[in-house]
C-alpha atoms as a PDB file:
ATOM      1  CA  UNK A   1       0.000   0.000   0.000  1.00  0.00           C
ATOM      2  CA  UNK A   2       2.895   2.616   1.101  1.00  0.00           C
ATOM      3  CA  UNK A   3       4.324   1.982  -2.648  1.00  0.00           C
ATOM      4  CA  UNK A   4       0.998   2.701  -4.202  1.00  0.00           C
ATOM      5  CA  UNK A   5       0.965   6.129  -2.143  1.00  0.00           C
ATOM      6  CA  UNK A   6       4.519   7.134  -2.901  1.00  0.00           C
ATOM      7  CA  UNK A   7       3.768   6.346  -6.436  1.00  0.00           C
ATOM      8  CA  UNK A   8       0.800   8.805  -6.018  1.00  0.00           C
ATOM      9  CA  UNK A   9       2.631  11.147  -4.862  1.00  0.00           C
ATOM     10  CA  UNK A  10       5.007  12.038  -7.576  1.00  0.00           C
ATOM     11  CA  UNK A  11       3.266  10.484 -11.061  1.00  0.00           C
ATOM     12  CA  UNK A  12       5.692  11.990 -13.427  1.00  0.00           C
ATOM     13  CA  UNK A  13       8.778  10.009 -11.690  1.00  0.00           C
ATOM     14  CA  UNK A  14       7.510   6.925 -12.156  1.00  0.00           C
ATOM     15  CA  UNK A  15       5.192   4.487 -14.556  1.00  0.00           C
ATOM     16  CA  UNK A  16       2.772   3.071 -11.887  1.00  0.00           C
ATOM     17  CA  UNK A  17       1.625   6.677 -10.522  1.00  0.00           C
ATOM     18  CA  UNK A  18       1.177   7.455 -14.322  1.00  0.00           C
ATOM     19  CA  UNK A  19      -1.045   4.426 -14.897  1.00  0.00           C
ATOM     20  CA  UNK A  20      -3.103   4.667 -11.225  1.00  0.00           C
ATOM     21  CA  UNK A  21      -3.931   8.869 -12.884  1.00  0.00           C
ATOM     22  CA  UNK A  22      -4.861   7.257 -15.767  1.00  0.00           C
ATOM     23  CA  UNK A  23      -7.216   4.619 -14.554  1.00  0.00           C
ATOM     24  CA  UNK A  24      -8.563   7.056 -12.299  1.00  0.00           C
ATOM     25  CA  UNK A  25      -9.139   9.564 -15.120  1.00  0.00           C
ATOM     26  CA  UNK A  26     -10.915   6.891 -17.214  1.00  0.00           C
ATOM     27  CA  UNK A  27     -12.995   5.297 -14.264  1.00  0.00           C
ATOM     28  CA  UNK A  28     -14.164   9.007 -13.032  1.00  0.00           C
ATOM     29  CA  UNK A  29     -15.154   9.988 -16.535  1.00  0.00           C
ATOM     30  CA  UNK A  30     -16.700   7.353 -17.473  1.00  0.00           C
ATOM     31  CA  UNK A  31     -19.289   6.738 -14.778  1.00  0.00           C
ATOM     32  CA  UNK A  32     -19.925  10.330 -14.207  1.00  0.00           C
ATOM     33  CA  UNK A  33     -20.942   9.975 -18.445  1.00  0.00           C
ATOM     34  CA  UNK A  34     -22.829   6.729 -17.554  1.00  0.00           C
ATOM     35  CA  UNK A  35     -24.793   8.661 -14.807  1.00  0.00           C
ATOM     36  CA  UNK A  36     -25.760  11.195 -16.384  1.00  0.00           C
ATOM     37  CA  UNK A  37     -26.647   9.455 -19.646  1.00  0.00           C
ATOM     38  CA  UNK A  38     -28.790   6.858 -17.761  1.00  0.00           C
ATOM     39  CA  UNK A  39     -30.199   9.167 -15.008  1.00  0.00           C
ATOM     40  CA  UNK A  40     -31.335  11.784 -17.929  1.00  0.00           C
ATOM     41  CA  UNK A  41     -34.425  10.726 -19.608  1.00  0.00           C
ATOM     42  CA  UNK A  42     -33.454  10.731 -23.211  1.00  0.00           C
ATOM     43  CA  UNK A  43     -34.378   8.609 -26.056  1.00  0.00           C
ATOM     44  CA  UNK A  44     -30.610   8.158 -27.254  1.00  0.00           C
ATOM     45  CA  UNK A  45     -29.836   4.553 -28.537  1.00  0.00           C
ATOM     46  CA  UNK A  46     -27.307   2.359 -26.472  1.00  0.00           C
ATOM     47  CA  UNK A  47     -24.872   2.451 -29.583  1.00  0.00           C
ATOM     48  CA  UNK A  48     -24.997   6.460 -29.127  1.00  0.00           C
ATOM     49  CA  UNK A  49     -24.464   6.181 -25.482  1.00  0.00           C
ATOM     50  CA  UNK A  50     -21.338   3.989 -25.184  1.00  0.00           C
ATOM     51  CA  UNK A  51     -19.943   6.487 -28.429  1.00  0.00           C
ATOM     52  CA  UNK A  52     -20.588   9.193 -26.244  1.00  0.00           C
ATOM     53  CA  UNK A  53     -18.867   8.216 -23.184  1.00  0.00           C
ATOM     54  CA  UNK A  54     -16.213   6.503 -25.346  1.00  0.00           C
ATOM     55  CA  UNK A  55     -15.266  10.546 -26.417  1.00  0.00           C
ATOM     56  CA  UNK A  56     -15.634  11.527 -22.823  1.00  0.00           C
ATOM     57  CA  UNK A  57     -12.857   8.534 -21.676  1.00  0.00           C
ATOM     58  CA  UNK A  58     -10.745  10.049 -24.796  1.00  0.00           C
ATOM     59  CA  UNK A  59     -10.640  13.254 -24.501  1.00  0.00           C
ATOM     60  CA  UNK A  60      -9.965  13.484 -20.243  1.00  0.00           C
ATOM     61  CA  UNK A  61      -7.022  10.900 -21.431  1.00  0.00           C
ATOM     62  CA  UNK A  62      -5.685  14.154 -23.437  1.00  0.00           C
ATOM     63  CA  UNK A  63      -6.480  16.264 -20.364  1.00  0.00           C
ATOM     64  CA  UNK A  64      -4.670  13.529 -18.338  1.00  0.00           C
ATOM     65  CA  UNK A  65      -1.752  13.919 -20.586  1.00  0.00           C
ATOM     66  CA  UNK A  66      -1.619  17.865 -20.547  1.00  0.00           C
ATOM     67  CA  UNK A  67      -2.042  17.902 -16.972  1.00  0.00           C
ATOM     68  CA  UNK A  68       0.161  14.912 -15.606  1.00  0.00           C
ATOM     69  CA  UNK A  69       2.867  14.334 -18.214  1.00  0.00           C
ATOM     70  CA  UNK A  70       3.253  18.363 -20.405  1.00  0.00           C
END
């Protein structure tokens, strides 16, 4: 657990603390996207919903990027 935290604690240093942002970017994003898509009554098709989410995941991976590795 204590090398889990140090890794948190500087990201850029090493690869795990760059992959635990990551996950945590992707799992955030994506069910905040899957809340709000299923809690919001809308008649969007399932197809449309996992696209949109899918550009959600993507695009805070770029914000990941700019804000943990630039």
């Amino acid at each position: 657990m204590t090398t889990l935290i140090e890794s948190m604690e500087t990201p850029v240093d090493n690869l795990l603390g760059l992959f635990l942002y990551a996950a945590l970017f992707i799992l955030i994003t994506g069910l905040i996207m899957s809340l709000l898509l299923h809690f919001i009554p809308n008649s969007l098709s399932r197809t449309l919903k996992s696209f949109i989410v899918g550009i959600a995941v993507f695009s805070s991976l770029f914000f990941w990027w700019y804000l943990i590795v630039v």
